[in-house]
ModelCIF file with pLDDT and N, C-alpha, C, O atoms, coordinates in Angstrom:
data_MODEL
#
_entry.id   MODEL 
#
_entity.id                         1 
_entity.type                       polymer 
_entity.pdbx_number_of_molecules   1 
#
_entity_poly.entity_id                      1 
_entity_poly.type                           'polypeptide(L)' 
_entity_poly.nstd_linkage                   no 
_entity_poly.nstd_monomer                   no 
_entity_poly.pdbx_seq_one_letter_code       
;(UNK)(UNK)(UNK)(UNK)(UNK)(UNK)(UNK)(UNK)(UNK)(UNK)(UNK)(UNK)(UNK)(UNK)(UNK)(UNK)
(UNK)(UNK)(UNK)(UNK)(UNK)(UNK)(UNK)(UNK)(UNK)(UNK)(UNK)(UNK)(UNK)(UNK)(UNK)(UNK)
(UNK)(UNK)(UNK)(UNK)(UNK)
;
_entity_poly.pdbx_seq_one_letter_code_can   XXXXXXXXXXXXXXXXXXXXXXXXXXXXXXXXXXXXX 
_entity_poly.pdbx_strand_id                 A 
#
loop_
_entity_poly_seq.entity_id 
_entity_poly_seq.num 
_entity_poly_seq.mon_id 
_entity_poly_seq.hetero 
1 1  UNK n 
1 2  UNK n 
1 3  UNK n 
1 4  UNK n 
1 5  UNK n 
1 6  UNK n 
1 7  UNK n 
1 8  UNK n 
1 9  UNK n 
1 10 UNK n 
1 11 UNK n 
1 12 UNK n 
1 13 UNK n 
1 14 UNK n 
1 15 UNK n 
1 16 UNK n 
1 17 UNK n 
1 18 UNK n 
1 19 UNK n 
1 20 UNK n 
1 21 UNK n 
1 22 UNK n 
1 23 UNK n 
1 24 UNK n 
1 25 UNK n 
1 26 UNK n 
1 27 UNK n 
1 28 UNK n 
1 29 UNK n 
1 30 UNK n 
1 31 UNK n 
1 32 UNK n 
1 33 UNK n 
1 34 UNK n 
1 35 UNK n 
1 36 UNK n 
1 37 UNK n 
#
_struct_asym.id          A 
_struct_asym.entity_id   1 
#
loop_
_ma_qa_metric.id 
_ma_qa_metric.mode 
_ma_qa_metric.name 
_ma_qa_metric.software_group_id 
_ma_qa_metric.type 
1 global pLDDT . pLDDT 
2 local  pLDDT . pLDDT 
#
_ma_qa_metric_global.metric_id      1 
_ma_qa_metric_global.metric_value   89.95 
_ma_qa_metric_global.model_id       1 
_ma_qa_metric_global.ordinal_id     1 
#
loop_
_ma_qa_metric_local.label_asym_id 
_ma_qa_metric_local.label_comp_id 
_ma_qa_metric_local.label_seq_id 
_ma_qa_metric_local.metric_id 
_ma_qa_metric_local.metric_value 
_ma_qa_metric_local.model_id 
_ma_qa_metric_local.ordinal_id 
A UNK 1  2 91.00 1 1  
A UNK 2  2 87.00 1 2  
A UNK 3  2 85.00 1 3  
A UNK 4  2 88.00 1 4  
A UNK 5  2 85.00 1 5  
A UNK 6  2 87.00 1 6  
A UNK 7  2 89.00 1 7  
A UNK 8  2 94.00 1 8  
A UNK 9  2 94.00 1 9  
A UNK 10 2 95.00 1 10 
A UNK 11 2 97.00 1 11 
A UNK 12 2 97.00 1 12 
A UNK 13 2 97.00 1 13 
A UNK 14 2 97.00 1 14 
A UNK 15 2 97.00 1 15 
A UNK 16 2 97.00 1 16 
A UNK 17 2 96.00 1 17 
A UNK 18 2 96.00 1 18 
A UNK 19 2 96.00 1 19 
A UNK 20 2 97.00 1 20 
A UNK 21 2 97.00 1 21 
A UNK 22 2 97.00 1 22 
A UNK 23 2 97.00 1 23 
A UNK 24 2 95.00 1 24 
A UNK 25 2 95.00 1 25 
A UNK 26 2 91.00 1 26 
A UNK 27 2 85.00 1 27 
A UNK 28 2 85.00 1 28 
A UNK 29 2 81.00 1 29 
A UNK 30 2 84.00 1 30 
A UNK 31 2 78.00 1 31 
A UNK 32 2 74.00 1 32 
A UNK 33 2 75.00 1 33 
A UNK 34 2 81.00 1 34 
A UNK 35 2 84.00 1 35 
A UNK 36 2 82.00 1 36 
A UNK 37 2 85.00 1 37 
#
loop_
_atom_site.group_PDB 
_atom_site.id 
_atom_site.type_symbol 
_atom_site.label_atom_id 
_atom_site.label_alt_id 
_atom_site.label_comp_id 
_atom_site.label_asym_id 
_atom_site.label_entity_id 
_atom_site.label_seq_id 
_atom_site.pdbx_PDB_ins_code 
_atom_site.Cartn_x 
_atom_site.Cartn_y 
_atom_site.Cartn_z 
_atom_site.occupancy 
_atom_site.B_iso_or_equiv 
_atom_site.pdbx_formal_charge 
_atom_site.auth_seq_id 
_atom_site.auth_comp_id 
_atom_site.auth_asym_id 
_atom_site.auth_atom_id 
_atom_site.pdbx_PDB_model_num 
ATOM 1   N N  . UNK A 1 1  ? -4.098  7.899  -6.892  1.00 91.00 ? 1  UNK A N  1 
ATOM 2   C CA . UNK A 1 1  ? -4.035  8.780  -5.713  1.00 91.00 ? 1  UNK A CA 1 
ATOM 3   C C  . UNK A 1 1  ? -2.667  9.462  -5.622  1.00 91.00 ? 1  UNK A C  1 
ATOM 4   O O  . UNK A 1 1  ? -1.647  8.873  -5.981  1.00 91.00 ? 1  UNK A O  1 
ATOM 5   N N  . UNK A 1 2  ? -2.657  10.407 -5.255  1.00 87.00 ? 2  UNK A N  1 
ATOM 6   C CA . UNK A 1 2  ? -0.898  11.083 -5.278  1.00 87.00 ? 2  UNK A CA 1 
ATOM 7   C C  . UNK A 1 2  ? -0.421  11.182 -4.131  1.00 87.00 ? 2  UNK A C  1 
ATOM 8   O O  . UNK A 1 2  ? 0.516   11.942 -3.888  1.00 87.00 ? 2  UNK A O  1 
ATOM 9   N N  . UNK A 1 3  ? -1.049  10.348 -3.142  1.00 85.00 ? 3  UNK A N  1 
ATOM 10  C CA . UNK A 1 3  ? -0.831  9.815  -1.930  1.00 85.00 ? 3  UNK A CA 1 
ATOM 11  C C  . UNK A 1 3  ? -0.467  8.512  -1.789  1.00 85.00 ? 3  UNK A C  1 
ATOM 12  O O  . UNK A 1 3  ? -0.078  7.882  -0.806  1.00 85.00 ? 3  UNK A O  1 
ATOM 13  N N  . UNK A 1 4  ? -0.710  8.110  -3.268  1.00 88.00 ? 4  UNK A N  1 
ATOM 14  C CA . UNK A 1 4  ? 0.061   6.435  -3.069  1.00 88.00 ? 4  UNK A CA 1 
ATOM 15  C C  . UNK A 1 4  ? 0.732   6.384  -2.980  1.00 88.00 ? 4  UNK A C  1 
ATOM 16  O O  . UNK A 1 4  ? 1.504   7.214  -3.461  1.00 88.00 ? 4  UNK A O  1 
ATOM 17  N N  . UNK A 1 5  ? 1.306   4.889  -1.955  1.00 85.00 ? 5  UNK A N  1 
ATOM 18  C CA . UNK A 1 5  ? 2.348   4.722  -0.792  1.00 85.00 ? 5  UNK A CA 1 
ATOM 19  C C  . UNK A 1 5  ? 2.736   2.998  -1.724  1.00 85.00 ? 5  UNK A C  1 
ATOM 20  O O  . UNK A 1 5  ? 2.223   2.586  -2.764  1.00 85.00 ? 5  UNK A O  1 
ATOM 21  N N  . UNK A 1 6  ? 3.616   2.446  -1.000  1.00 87.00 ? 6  UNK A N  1 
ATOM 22  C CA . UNK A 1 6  ? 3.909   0.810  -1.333  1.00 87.00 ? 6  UNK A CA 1 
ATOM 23  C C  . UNK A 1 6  ? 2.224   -0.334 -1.129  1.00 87.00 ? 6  UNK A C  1 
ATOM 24  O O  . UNK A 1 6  ? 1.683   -1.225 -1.783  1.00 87.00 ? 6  UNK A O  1 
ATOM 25  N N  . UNK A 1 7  ? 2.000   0.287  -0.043  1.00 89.00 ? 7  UNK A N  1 
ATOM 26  C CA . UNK A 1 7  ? 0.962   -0.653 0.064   1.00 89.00 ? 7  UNK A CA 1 
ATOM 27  C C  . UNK A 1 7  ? -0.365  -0.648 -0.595  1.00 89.00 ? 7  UNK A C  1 
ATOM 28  O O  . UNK A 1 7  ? -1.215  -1.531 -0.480  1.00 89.00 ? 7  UNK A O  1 
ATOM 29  N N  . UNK A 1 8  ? -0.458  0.438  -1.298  1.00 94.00 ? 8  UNK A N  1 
ATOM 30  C CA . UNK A 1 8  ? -1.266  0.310  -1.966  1.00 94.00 ? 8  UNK A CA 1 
ATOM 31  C C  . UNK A 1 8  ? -1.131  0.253  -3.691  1.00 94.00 ? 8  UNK A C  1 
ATOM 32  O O  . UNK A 1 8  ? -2.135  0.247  -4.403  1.00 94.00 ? 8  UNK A O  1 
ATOM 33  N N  . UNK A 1 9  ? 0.096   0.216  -4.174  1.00 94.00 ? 9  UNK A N  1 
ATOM 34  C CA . UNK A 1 9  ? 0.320   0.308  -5.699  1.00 94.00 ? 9  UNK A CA 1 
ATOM 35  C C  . UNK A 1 9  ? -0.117  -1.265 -6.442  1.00 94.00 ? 9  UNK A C  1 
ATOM 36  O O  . UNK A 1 9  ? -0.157  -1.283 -7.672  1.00 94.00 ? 9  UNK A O  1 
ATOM 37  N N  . UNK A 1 10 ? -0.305  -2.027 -5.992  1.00 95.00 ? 10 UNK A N  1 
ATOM 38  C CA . UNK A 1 10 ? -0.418  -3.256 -6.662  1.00 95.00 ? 10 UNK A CA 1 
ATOM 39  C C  . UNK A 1 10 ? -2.474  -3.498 -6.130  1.00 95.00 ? 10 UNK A C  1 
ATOM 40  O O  . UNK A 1 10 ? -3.282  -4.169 -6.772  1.00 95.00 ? 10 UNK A O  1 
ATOM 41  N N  . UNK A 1 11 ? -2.682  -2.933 -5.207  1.00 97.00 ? 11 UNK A N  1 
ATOM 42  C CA . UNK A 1 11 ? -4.183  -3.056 -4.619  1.00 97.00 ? 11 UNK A CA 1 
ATOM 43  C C  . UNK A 1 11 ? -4.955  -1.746 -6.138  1.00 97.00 ? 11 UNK A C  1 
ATOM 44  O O  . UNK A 1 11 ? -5.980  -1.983 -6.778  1.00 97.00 ? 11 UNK A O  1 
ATOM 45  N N  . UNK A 1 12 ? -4.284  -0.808 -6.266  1.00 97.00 ? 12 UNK A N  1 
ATOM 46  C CA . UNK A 1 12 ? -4.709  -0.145 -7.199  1.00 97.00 ? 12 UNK A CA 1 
ATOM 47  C C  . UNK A 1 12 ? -4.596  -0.620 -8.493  1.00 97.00 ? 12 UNK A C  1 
ATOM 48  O O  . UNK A 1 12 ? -5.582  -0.352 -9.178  1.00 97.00 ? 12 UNK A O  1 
ATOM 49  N N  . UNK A 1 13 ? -3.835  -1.156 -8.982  1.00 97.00 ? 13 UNK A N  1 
ATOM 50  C CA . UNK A 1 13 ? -3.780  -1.716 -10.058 1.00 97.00 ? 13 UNK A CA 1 
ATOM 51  C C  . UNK A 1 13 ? -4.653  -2.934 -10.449 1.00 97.00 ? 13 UNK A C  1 
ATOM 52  O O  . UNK A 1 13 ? -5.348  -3.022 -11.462 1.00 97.00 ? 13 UNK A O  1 
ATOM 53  N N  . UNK A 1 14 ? -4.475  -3.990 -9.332  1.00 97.00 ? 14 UNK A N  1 
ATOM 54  C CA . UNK A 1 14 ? -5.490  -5.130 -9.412  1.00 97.00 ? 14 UNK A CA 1 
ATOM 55  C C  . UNK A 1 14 ? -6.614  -4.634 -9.407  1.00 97.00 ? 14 UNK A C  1 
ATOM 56  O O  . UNK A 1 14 ? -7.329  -5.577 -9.747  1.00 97.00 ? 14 UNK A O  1 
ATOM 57  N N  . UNK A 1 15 ? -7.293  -3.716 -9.236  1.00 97.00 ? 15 UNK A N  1 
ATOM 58  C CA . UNK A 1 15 ? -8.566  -2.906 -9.131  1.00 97.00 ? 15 UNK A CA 1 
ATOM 59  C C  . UNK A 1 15 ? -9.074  -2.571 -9.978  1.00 97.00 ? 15 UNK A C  1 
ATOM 60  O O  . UNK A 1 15 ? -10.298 -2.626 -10.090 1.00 97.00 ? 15 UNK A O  1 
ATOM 61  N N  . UNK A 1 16 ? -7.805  -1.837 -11.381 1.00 97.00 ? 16 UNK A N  1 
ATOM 62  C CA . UNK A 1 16 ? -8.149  -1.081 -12.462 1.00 97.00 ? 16 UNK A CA 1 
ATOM 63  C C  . UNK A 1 16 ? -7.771  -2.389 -13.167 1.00 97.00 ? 16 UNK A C  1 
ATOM 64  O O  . UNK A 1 16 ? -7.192  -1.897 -14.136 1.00 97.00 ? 16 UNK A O  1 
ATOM 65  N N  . UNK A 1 17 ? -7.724  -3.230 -13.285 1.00 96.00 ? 17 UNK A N  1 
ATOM 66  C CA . UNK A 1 17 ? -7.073  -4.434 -14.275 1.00 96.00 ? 17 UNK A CA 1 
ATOM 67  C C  . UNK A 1 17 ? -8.021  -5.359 -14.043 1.00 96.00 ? 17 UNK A C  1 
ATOM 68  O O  . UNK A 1 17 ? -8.572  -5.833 -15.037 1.00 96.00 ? 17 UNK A O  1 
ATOM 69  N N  . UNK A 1 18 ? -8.288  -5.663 -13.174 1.00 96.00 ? 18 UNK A N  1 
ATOM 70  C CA . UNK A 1 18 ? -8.458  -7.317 -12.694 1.00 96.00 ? 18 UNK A CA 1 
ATOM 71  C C  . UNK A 1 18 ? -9.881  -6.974 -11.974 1.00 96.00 ? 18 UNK A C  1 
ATOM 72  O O  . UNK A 1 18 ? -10.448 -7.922 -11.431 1.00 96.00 ? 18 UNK A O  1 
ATOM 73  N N  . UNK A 1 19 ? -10.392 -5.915 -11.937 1.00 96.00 ? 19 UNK A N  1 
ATOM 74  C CA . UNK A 1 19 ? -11.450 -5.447 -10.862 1.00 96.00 ? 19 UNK A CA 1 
ATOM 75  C C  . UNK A 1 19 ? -11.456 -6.329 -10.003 1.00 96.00 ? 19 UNK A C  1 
ATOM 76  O O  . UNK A 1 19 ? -12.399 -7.083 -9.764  1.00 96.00 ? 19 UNK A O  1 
ATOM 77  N N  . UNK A 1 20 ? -10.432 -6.307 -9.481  1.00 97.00 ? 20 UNK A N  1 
ATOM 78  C CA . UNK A 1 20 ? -10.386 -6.806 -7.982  1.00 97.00 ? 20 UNK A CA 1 
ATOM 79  C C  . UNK A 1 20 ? -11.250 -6.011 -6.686  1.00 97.00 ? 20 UNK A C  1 
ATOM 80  O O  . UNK A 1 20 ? -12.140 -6.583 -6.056  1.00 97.00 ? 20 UNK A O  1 
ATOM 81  N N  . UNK A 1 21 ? -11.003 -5.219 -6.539  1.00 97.00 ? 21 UNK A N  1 
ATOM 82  C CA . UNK A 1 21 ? -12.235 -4.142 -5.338  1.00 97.00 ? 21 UNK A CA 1 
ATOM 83  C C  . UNK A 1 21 ? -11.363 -4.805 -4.092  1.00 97.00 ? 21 UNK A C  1 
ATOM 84  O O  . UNK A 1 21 ? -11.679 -5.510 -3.133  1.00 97.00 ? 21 UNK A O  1 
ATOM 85  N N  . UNK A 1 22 ? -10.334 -4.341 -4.480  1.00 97.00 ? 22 UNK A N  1 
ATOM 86  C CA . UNK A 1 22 ? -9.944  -4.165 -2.689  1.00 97.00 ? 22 UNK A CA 1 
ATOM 87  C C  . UNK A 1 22 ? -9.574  -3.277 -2.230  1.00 97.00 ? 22 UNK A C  1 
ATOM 88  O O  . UNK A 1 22 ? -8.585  -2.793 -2.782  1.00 97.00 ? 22 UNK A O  1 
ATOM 89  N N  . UNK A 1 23 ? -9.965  -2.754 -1.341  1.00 97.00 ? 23 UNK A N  1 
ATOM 90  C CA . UNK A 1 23 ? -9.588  -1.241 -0.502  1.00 97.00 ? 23 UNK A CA 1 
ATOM 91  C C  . UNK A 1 23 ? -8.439  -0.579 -0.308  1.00 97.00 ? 23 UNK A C  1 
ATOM 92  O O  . UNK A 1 23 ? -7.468  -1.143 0.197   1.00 97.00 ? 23 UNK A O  1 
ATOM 93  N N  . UNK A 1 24 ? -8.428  0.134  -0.521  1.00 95.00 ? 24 UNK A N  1 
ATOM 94  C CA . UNK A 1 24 ? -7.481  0.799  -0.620  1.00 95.00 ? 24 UNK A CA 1 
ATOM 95  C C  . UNK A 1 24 ? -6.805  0.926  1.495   1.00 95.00 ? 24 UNK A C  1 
ATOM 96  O O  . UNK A 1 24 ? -7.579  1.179  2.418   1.00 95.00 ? 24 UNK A O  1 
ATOM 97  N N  . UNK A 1 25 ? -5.674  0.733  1.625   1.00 95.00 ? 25 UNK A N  1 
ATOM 98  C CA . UNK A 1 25 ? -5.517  0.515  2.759   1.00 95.00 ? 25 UNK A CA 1 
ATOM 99  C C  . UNK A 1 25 ? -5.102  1.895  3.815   1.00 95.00 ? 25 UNK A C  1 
ATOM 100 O O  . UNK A 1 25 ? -4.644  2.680  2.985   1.00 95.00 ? 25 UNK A O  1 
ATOM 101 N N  . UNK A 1 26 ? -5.067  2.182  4.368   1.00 91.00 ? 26 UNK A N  1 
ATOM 102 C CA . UNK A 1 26 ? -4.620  3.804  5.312   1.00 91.00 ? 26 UNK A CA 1 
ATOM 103 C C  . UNK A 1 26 ? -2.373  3.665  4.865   1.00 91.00 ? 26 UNK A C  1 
ATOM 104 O O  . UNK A 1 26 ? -1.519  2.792  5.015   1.00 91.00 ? 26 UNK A O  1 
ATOM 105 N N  . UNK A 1 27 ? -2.393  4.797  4.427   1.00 85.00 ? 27 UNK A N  1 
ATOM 106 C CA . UNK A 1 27 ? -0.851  5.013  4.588   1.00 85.00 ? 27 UNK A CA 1 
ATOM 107 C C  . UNK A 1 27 ? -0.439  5.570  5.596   1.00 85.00 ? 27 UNK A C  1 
ATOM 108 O O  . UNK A 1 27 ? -0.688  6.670  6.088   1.00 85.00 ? 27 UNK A O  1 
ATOM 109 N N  . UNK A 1 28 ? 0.289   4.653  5.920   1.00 85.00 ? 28 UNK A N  1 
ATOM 110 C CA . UNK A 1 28 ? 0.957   4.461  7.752   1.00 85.00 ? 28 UNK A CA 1 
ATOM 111 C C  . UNK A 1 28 ? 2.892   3.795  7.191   1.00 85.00 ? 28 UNK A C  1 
ATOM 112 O O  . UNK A 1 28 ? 3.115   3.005  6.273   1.00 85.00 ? 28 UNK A O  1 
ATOM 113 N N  . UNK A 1 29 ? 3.726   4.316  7.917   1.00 81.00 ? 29 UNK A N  1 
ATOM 114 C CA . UNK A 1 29 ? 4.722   4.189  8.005   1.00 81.00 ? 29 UNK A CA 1 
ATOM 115 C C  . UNK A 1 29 ? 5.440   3.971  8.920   1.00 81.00 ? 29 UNK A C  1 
ATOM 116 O O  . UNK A 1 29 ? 5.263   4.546  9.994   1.00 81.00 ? 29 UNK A O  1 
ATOM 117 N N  . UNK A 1 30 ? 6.700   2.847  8.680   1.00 84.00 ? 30 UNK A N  1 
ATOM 118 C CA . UNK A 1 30 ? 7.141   2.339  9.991   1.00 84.00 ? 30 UNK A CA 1 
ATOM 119 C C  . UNK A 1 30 ? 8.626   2.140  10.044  1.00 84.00 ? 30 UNK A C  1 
ATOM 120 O O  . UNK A 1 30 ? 9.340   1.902  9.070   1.00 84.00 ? 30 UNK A O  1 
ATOM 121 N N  . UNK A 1 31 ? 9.024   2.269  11.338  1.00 78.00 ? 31 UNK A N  1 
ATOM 122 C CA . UNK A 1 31 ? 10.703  2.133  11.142  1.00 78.00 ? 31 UNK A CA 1 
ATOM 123 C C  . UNK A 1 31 ? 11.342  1.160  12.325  1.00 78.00 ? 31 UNK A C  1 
ATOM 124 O O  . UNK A 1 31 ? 10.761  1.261  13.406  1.00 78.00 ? 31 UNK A O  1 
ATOM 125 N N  . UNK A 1 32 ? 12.272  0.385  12.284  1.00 74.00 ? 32 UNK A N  1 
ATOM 126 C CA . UNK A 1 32 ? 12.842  -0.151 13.237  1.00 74.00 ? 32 UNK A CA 1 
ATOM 127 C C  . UNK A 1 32 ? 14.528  0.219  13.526  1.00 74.00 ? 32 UNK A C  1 
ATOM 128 O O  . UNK A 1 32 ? 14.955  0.856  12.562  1.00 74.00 ? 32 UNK A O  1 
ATOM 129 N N  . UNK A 1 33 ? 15.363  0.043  14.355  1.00 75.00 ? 33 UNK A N  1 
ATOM 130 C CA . UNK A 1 33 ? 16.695  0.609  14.851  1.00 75.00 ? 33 UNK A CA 1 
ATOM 131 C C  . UNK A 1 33 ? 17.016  -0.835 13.672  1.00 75.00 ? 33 UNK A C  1 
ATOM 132 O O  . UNK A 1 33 ? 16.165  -1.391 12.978  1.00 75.00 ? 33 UNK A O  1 
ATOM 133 N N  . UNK A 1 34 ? 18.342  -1.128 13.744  1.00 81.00 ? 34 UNK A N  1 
ATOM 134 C CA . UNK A 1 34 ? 19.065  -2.366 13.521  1.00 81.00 ? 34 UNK A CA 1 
ATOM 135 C C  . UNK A 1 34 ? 19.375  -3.521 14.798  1.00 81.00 ? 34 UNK A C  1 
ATOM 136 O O  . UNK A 1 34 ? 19.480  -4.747 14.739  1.00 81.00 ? 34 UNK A O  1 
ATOM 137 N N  . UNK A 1 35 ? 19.454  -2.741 15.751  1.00 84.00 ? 35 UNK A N  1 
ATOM 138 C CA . UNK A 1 35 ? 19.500  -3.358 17.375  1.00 84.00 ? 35 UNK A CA 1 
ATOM 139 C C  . UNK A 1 35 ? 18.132  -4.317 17.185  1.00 84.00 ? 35 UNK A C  1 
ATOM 140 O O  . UNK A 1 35 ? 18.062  -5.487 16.809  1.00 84.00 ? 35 UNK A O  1 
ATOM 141 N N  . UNK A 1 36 ? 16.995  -3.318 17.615  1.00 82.00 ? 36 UNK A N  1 
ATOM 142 C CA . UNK A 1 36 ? 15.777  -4.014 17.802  1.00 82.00 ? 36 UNK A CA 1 
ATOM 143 C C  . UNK A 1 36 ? 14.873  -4.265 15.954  1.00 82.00 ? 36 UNK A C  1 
ATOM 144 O O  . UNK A 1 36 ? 13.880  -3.633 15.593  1.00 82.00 ? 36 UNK A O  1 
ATOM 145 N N  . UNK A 1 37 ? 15.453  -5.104 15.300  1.00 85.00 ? 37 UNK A N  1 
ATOM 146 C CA . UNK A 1 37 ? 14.926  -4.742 13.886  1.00 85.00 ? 37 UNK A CA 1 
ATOM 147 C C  . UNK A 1 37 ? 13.166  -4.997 13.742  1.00 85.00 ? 37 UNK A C  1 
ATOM 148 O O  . UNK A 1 37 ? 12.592  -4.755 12.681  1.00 85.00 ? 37 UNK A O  1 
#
């Protein structure tokens, strides 16, 4: 996908390798201050 993100690079691979069949997950991104980490 050329939308792959972190969370899905190892779910894609186990998929094409291992036929694992796990879904591919929604790319969503997240951030925290250092205050409130």
């Amino acid at each position: 996908p050329v939308d792959i993100t972190p969370v899905n690079t190892f779910r894609f691979i186990f998929n094409e390798y291992f036929d694992a069949n796990l879904p591919l997950l929604e790319n969503r991104s997240f951030a925290s201050s250092y205050i409130t980490p």
